[in-house]
N, C-alpha and C. Protein backbone atom coordinates (compact mmCIF):
# COMPACT_ATOMS: atom_id res chain seq x y z
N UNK A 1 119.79 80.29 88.72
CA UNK A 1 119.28 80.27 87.36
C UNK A 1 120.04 79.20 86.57
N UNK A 2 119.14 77.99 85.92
CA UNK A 2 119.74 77.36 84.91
C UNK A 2 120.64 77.88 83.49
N UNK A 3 121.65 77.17 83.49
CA UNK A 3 122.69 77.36 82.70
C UNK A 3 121.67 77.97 80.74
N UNK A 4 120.62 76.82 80.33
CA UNK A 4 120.07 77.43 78.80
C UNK A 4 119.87 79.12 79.27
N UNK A 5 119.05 79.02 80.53
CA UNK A 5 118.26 80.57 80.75
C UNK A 5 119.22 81.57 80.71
N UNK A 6 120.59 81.70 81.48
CA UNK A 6 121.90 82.19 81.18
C UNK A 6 122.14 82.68 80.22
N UNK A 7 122.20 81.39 79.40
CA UNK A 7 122.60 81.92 77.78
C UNK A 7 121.61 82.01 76.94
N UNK A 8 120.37 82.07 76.67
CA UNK A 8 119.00 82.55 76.70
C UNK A 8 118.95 84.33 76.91
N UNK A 9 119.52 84.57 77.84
CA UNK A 9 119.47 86.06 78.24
C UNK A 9 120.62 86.83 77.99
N UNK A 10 121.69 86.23 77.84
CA UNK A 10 123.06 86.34 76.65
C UNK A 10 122.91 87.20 75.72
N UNK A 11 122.30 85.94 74.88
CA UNK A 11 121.78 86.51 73.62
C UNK A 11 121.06 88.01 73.28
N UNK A 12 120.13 87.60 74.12
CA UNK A 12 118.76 88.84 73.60
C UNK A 12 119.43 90.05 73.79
N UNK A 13 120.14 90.18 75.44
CA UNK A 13 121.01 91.97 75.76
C UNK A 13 121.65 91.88 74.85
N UNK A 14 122.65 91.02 74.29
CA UNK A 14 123.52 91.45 72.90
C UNK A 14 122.60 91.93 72.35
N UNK A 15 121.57 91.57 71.92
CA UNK A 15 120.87 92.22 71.09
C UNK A 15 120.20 93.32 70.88
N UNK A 16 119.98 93.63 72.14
CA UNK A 16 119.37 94.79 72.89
C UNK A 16 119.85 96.03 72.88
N UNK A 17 121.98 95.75 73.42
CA UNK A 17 121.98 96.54 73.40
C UNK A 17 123.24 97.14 71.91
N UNK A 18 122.67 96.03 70.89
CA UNK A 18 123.57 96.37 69.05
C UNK A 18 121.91 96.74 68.22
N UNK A 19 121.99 97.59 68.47
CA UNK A 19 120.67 98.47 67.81
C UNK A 19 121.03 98.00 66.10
N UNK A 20 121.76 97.93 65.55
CA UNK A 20 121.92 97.86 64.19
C UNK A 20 121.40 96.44 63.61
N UNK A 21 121.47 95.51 64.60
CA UNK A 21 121.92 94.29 64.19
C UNK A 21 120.01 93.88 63.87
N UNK A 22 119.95 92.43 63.11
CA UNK A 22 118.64 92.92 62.57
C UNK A 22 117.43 91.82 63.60
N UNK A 23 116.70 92.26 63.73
CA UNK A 23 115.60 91.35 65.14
C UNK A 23 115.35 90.30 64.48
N UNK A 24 115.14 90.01 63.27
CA UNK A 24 114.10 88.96 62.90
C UNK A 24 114.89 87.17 62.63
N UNK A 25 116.33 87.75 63.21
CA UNK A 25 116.90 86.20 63.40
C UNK A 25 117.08 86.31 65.00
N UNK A 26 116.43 87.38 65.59
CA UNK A 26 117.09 86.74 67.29
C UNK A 26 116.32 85.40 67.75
N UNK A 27 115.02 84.97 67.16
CA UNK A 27 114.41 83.90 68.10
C UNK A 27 114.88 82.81 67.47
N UNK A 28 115.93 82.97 66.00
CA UNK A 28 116.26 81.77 65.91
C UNK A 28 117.21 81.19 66.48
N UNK A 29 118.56 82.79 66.55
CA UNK A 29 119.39 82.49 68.05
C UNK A 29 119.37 82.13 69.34
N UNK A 30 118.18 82.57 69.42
CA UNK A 30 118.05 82.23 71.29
C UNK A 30 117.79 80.75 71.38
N UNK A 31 116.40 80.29 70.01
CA UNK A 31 116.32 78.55 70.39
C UNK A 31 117.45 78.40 69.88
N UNK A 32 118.50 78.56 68.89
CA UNK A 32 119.92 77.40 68.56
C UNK A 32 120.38 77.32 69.92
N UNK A 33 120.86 78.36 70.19
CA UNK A 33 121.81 78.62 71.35
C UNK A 33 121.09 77.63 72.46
N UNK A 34 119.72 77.55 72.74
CA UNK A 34 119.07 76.95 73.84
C UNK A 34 119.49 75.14 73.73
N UNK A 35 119.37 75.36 72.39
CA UNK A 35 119.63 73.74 72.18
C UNK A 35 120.99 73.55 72.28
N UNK A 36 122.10 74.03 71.92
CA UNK A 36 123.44 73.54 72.01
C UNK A 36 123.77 73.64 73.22
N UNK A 37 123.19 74.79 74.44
CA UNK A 37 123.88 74.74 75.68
C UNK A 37 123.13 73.22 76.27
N UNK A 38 121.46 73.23 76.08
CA UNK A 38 120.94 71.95 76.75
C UNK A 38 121.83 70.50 76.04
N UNK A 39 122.68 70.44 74.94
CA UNK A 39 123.70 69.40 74.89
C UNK A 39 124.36 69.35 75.17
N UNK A 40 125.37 70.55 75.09
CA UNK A 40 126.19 70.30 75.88
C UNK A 40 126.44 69.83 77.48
N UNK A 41 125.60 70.07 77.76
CA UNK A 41 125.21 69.98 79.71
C UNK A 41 124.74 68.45 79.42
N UNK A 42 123.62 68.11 78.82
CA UNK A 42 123.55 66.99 78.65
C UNK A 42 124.68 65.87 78.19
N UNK A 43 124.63 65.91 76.63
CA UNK A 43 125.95 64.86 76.10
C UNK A 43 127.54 64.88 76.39
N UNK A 44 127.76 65.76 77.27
CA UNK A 44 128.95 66.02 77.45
C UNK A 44 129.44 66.47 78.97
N UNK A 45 131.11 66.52 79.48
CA UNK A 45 131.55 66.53 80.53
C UNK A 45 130.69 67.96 81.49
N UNK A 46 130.54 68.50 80.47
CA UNK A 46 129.79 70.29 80.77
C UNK A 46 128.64 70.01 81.91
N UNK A 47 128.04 68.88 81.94
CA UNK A 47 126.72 68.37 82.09
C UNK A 47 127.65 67.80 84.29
N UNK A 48 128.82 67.46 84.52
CA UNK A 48 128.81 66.98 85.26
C UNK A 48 129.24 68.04 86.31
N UNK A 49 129.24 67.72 87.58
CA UNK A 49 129.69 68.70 88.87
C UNK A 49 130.72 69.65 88.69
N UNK A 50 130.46 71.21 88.63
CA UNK A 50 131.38 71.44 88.09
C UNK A 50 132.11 72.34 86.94
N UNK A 51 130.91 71.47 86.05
CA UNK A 51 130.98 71.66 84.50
C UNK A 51 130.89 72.55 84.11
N UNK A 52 131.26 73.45 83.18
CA UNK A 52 130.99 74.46 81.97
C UNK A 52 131.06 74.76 80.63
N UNK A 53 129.87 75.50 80.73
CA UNK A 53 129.70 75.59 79.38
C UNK A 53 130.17 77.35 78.58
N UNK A 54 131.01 77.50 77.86
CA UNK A 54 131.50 78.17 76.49
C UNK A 54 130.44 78.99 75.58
N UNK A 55 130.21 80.50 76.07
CA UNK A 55 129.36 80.89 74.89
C UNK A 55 130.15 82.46 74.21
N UNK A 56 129.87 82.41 73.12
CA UNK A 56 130.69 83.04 72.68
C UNK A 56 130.37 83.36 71.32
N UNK A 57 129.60 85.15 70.89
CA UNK A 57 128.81 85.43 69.55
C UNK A 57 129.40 86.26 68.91
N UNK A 58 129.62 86.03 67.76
CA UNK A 58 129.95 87.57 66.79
C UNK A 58 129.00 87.64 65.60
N UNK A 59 128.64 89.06 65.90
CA UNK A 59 127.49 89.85 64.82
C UNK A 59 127.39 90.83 64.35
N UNK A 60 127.14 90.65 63.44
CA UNK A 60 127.19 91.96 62.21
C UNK A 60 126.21 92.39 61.48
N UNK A 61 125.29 93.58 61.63
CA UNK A 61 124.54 93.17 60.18
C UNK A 61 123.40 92.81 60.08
N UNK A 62 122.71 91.84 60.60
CA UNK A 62 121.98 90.74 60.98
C UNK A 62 122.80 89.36 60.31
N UNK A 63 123.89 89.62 60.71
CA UNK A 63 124.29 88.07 60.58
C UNK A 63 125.30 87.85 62.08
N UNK A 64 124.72 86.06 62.54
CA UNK A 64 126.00 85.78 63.68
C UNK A 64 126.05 84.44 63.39
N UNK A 65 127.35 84.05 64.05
CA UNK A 65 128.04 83.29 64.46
C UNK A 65 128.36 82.42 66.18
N UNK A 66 128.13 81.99 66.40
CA UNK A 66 127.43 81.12 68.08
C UNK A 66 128.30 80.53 68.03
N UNK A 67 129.30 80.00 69.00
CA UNK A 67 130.32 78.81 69.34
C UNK A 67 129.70 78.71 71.03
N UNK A 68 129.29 77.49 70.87
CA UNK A 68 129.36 77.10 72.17
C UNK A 68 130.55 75.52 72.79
N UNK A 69 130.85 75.83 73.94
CA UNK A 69 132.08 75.18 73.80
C UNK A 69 132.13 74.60 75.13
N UNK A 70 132.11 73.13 74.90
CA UNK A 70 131.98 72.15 76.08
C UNK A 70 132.93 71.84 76.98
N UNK A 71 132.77 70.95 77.81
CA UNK A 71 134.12 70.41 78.25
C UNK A 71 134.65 68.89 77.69
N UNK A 72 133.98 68.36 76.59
CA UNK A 72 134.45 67.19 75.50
C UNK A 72 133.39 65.92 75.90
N UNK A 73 133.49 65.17 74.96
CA UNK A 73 132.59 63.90 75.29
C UNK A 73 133.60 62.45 74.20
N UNK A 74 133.19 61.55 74.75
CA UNK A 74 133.60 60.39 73.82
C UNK A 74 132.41 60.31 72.48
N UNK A 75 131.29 61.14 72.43
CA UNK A 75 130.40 61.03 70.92
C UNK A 75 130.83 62.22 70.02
N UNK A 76 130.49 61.69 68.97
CA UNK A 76 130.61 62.81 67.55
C UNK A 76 128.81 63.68 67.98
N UNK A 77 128.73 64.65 67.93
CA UNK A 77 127.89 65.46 67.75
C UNK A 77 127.20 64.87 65.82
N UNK A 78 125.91 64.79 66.12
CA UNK A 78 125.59 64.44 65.03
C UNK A 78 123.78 64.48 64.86
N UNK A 79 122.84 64.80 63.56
CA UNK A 79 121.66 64.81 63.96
C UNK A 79 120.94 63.59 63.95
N UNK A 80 119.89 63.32 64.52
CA UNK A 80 119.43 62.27 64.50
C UNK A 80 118.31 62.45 63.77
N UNK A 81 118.39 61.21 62.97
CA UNK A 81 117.00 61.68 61.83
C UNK A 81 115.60 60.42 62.27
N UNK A 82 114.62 60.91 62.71
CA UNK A 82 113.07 60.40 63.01
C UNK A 82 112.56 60.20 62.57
N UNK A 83 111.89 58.40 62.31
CA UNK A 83 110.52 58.04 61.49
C UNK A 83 109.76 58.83 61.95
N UNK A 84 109.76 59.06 62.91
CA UNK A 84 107.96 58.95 63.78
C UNK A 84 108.16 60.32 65.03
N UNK A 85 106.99 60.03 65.62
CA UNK A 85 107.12 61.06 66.95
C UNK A 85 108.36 60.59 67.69
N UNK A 86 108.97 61.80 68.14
CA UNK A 86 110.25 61.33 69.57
C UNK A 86 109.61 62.54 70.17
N UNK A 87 110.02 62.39 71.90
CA UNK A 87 110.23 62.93 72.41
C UNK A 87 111.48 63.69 72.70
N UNK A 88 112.67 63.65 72.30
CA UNK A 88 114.02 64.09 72.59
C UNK A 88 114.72 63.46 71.14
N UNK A 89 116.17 64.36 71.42
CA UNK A 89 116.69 64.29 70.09
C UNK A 89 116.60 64.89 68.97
N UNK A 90 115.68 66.00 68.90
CA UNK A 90 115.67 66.86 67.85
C UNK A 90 116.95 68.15 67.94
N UNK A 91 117.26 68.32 68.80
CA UNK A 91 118.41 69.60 69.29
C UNK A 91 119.16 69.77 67.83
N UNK A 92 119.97 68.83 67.67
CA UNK A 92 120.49 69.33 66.50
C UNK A 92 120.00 69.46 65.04
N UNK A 93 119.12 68.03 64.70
CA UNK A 93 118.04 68.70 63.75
C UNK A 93 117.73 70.15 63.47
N UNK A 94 117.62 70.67 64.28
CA UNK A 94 116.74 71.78 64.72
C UNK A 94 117.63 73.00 64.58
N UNK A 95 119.06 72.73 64.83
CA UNK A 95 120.16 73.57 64.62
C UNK A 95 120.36 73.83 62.96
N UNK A 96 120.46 72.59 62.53
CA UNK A 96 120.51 72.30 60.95
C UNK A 96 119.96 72.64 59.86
N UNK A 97 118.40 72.64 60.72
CA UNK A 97 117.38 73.24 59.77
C UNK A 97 117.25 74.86 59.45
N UNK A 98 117.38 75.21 61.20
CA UNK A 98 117.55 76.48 61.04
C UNK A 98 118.73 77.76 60.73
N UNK A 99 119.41 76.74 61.08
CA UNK A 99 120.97 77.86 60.45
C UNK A 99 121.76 77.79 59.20
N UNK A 100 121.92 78.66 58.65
CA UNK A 100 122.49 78.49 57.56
C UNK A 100 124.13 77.85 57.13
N UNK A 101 124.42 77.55 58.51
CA UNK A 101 125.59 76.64 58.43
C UNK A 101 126.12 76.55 59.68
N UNK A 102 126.61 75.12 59.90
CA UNK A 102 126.81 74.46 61.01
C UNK A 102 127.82 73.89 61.52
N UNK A 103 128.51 73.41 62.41
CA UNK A 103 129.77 72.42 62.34
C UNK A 103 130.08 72.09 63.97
N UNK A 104 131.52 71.60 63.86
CA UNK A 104 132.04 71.44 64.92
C UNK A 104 133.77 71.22 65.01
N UNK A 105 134.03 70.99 65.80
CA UNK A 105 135.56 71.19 65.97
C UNK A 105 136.11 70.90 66.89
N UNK A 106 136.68 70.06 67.80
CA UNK A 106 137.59 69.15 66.19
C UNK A 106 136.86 68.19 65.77
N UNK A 107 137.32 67.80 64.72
CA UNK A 107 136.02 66.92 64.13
C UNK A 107 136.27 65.39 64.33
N UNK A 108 137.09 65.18 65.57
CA UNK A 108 136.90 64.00 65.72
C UNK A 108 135.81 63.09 66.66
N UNK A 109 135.60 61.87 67.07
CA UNK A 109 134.70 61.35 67.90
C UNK A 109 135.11 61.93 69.35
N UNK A 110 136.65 61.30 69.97
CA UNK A 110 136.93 61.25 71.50
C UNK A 110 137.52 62.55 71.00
N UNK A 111 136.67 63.39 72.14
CA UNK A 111 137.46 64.94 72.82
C UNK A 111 137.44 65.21 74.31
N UNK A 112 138.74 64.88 74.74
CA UNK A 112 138.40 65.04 76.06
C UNK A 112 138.95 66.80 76.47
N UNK A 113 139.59 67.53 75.40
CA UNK A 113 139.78 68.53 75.76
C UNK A 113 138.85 70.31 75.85
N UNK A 114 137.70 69.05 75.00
CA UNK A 114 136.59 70.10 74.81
C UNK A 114 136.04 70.25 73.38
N UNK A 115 135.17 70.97 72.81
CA UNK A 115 134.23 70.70 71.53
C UNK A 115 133.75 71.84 71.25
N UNK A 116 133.87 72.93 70.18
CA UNK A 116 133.38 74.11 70.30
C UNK A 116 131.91 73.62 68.90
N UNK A 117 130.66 73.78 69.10
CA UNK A 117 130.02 73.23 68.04
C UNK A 117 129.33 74.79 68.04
N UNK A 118 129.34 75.06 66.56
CA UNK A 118 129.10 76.64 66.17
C UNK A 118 127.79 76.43 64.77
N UNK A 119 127.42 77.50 64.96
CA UNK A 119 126.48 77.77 63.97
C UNK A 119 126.11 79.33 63.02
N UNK A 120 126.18 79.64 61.97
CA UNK A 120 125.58 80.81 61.52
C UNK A 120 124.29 81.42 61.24
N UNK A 121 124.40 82.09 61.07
CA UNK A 121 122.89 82.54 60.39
C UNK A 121 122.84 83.70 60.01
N UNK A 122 122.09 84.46 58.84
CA UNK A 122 121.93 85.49 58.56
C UNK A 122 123.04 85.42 56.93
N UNK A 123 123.11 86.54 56.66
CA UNK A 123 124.57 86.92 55.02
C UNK A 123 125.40 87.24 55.95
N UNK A 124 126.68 86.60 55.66
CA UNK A 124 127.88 87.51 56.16
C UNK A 124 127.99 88.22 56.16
N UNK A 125 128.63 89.37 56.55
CA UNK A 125 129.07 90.75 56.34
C UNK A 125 130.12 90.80 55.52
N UNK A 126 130.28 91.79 54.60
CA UNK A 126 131.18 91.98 53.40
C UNK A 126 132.38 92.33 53.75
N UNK A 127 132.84 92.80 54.95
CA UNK A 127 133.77 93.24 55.70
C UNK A 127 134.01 93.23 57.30
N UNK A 128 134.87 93.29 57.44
CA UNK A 128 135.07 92.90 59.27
C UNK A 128 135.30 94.73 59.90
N UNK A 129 135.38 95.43 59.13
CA UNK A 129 134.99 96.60 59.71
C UNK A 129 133.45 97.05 60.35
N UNK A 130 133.74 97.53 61.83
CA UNK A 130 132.41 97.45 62.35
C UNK A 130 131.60 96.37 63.13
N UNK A 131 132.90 94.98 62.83
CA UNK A 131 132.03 93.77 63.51
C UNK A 131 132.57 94.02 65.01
N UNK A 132 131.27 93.70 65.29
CA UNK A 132 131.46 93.72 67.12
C UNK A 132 132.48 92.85 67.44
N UNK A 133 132.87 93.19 68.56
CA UNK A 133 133.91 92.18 69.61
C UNK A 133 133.05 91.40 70.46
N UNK A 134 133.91 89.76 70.38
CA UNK A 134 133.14 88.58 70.09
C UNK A 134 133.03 88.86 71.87
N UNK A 135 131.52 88.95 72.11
CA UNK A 135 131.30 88.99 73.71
C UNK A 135 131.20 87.41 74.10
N UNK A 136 131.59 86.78 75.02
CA UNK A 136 131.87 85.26 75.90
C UNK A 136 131.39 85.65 76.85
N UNK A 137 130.64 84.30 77.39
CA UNK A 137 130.51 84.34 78.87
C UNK A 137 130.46 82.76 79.36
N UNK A 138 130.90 82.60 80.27
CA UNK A 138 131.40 81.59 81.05
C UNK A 138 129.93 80.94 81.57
N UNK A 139 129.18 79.87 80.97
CA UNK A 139 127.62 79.77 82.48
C UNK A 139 128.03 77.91 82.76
């Protein structure tokens, strides 16, 4: 099984099995998440023989938090903005549009030690009582 489908199916059992947490942001999690693992594998060391990729969610509420975490690249993670039709290159667009906040870390260009690029979505939770323990998995 390919590495997105992995973490594709990650997601949803978290979800499956936190009854509280709220459904109507999981399909926006599953495509973010789909797109940051397909970059990472792509733009980065994650992508070569070997490689892995970092997933890792905390949720509350209906709100989460996604770090996915590469093995580093010499590019800045950044979106690319389109006159026209593309075929490729929307991944992070697409992260941007849909989450309510975005980033990366460290925020420099050359990381050869790795890149955790994270995203939110949903209201925070008012308190950290009750927030799940951040489930990771290695794909």
């Amino acid at each position: 099984m390919d590495q997105v489908a992995v973490a594709r199916r990650f997601v949803r059992r978290l979800w499956e099995e936190t009854p509280d947490l709220a459904p109507e942001i999981l399909d926006d999690l599953v495509l973010m998440v789909s797109e940051l693992v397909a970059n990472a594998i792509r733009h980065t060391r994650s992508g070569d023989p070997g490689g892995r990729v970092g997933l890792t969610v905390t949720a509350k509420d209906g709100w989460a938090r996604v770090e996915v975490l590469d093995e580093g690249s010499p590019h800045t993670p950044r979106v690319v903005d389109h006159d026209g039709p593309a075929t490729g290159g929307w991944g992070l667009a697409l992260v941007a549009r849909t989450a309510d906040t975005w980033g990366f870390a460290p925020d420099g260009a050359v990381v050869d030690a790795g890149r955790v690029v994270w995203f939110e979505k949903g209201d925070p939770p008012t308190s950290r009582e009750g927030r799940l323990a951040r489930p990771h998995v290695e794909i």
